[in-house]
C-alpha atoms as a PDB file:
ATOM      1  CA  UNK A   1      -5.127  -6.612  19.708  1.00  0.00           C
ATOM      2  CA  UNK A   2      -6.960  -3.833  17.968  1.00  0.00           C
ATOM      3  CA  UNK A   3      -9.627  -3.346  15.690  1.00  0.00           C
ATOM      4  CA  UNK A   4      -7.737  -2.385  12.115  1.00  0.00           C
ATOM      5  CA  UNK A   5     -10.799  -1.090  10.294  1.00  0.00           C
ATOM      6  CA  UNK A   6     -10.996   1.556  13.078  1.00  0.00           C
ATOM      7  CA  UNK A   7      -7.150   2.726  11.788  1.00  0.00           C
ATOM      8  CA  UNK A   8      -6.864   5.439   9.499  1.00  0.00           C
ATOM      9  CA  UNK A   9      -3.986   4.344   7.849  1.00  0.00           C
ATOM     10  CA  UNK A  10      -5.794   0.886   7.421  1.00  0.00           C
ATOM     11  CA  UNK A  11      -8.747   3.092   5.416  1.00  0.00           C
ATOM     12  CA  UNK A  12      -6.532   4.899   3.428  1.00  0.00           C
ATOM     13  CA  UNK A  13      -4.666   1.888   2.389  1.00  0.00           C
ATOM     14  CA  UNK A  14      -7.747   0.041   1.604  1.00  0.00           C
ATOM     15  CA  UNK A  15      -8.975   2.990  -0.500  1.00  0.00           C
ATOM     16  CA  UNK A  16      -5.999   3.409  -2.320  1.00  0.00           C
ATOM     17  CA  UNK A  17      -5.736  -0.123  -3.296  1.00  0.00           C
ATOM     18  CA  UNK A  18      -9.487   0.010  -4.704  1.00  0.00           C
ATOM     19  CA  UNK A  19      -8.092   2.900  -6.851  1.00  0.00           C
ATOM     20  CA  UNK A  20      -5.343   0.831  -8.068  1.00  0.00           C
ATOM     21  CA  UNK A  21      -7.321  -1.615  -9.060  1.00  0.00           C
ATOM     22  CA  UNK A  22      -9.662   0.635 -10.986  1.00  0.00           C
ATOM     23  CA  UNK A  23      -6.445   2.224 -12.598  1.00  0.00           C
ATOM     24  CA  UNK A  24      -4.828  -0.999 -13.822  1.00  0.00           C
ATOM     25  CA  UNK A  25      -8.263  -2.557 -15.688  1.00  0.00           C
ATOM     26  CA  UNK A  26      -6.962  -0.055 -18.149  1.00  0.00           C
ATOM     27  CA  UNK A  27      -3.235  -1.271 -18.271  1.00  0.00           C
ATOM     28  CA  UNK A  28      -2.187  -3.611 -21.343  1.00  0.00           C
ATOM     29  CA  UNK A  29      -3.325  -6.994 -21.130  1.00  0.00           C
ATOM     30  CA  UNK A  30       0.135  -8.422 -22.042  1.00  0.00           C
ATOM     31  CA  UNK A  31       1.028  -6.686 -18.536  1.00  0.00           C
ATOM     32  CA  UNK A  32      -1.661  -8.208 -16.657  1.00  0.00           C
ATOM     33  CA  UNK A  33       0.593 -11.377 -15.212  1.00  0.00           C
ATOM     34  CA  UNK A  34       3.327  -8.920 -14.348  1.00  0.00           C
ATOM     35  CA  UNK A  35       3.288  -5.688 -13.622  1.00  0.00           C
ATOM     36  CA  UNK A  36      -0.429  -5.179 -13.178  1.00  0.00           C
ATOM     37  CA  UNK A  37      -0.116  -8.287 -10.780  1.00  0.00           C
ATOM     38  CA  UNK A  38       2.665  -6.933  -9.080  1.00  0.00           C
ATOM     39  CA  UNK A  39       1.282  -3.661  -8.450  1.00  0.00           C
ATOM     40  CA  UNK A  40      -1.761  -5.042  -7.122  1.00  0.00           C
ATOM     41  CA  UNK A  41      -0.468  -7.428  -4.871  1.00  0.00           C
ATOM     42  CA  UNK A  42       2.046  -4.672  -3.439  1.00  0.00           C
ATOM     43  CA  UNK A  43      -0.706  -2.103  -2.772  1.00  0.00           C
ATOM     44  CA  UNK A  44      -3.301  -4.831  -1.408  1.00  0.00           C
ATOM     45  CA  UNK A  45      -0.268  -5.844   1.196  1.00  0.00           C
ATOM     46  CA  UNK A  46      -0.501  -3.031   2.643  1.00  0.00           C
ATOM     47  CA  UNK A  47      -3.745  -2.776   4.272  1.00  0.00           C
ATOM     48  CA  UNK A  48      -3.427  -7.150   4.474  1.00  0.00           C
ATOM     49  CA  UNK A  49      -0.421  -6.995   6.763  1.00  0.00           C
ATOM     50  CA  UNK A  50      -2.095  -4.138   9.096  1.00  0.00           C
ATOM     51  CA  UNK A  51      -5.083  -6.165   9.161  1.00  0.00           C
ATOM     52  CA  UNK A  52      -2.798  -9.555  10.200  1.00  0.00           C
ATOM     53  CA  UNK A  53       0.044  -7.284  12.235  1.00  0.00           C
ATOM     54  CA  UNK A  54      -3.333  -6.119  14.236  1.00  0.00           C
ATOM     55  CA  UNK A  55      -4.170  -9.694  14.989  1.00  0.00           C
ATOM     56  CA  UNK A  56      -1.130 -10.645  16.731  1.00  0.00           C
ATOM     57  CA  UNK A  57      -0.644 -11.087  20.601  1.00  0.00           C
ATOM     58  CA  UNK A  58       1.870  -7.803  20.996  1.00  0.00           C
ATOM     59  CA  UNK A  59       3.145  -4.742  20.425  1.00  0.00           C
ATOM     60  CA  UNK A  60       6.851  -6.337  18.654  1.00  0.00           C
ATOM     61  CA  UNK A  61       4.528  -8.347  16.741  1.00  0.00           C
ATOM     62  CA  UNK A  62       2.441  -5.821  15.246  1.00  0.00           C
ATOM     63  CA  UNK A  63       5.336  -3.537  14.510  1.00  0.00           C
ATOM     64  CA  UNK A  64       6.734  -6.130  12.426  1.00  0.00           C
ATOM     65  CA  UNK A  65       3.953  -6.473  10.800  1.00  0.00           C
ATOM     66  CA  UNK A  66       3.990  -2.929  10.259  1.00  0.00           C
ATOM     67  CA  UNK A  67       7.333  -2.747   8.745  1.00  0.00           C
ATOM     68  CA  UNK A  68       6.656  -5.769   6.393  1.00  0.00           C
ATOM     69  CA  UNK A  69       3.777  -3.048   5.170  1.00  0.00           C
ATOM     70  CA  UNK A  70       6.105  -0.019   4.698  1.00  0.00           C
ATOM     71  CA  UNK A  71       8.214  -2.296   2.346  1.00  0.00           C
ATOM     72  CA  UNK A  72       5.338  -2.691   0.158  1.00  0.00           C
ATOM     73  CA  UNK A  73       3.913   0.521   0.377  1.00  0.00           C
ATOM     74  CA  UNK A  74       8.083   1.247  -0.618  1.00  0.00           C
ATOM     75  CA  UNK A  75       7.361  -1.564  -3.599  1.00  0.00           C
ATOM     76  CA  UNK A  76       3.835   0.149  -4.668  1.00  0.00           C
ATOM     77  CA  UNK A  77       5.405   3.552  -5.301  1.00  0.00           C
ATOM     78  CA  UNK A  78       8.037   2.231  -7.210  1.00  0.00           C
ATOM     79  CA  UNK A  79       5.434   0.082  -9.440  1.00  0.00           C
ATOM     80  CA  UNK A  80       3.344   3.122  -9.669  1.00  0.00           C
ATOM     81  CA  UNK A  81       6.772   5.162 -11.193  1.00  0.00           C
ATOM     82  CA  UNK A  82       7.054   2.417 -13.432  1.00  0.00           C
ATOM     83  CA  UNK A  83       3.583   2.214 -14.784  1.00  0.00           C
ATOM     84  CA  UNK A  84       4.160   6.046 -15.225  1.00  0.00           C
ATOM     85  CA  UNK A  85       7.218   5.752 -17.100  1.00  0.00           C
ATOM     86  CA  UNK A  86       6.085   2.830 -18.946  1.00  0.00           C
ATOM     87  CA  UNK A  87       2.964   5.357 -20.101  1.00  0.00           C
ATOM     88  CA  UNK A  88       0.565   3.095 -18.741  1.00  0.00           C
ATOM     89  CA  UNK A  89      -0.175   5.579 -16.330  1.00  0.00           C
ATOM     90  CA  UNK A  90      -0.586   9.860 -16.749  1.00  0.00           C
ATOM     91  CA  UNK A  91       1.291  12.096 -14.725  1.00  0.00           C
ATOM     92  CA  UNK A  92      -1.962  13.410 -13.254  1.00  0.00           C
ATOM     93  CA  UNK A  93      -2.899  10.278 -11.808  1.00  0.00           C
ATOM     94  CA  UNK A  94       0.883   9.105 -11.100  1.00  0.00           C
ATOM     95  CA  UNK A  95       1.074  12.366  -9.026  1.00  0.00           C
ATOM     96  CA  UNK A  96      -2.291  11.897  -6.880  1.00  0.00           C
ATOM     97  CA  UNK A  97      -1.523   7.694  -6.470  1.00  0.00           C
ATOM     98  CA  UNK A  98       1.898   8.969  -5.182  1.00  0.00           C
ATOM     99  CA  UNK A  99       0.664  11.273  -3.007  1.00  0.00           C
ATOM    100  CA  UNK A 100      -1.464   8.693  -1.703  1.00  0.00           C
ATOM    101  CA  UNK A 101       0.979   5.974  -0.821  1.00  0.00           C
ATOM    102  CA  UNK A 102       3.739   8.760   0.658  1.00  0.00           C
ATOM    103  CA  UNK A 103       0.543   9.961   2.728  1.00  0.00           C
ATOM    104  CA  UNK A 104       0.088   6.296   4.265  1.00  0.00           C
ATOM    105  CA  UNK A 105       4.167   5.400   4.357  1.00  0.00           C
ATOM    106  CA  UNK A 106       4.624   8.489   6.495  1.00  0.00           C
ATOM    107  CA  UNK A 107       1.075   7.334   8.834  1.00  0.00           C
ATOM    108  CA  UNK A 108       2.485   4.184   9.031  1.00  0.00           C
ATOM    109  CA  UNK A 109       6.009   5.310   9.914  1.00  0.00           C
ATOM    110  CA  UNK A 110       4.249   7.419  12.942  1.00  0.00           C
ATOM    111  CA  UNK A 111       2.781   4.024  13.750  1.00  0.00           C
ATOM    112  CA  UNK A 112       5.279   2.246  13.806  1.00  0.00           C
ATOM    113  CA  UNK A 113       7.026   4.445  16.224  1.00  0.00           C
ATOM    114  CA  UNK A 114       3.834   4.929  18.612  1.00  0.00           C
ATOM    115  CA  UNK A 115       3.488   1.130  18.552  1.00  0.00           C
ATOM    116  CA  UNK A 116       7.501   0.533  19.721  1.00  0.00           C
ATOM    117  CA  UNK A 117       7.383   3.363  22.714  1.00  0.00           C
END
C-alpha cells in the first residue's frame, strides 16, 4: 500500500523503541524476562504493526492495523510509568519517554482518522 519508512510516525516509533532499548540494558536483571521484555515488545509493536498494517491490500485493513498499534503504544506508556515507579527509571527520562509515546499515540490517532475518511 505505502511505503512505512517514509511515515513519520513510523520514524518516531522506531526511534523511540531504540531508546527503550538503550534504557532497559540498565534495568535489573531479575526484570529482564518480565517487565524489561514486556516493555520492549510493547514499544517495538508499534512501529511492527505500522510496518505490517502498511502491507495490507486496504484502507480498513491498515486502520486496524493502526489501532492494534495505539493499544501498544497505550501498553508502552503504562510500562514506562511502571518502570518509573518501580525506580528503574528517573523522572527525567520517564518524562521525555512519555512525551515521546503521547507524541506518536496522538500522530497515530490523526492517522488513523485520515486513513478511515
Amino acid at each position: 500500500m505505502q511505503n512505512y519508512k517514509e511515515l513519520k510516525v513510523w520514524q518516531k516509533s522506531h526511534s523511540f523503541t531504540l531508546k527503550v532499548y538503550e534504557i532497559t540494558k540498565l534495568f535489573p536483571k531479575a526484570e529482564l524476562y518480565s517487565l524489561t521484555n514486556q516493555l520492549r515488545r510493547a514499544c517495538s509493536s508499534v512501529p511492527a504493526n505500522i510496518a505490517e498494517g502498511c502491507g495490507k491490500n486496504s484502507n480498513n485493513e491498515l486502520a486496524h492495523f493502526l489501532n492494534i498499534t495505539l493499544g501498544s503504544a497505550n501498553e508502552a506508556e503504562y510500562f514506562l510509568l511502571l518502570s518509573k515507579d518501580l525506580n528503574y527509571l528517573e523522572t527525567i527520562k520517564f518524562e521525555e519517554l512519555s512525551d515521546n509515546i503521547n507524541e506518536i499515540k496522538a500522530m497515530l490517532i490523526s492517522l488513523i482518522n485520515k486513513v478511515r475518511k
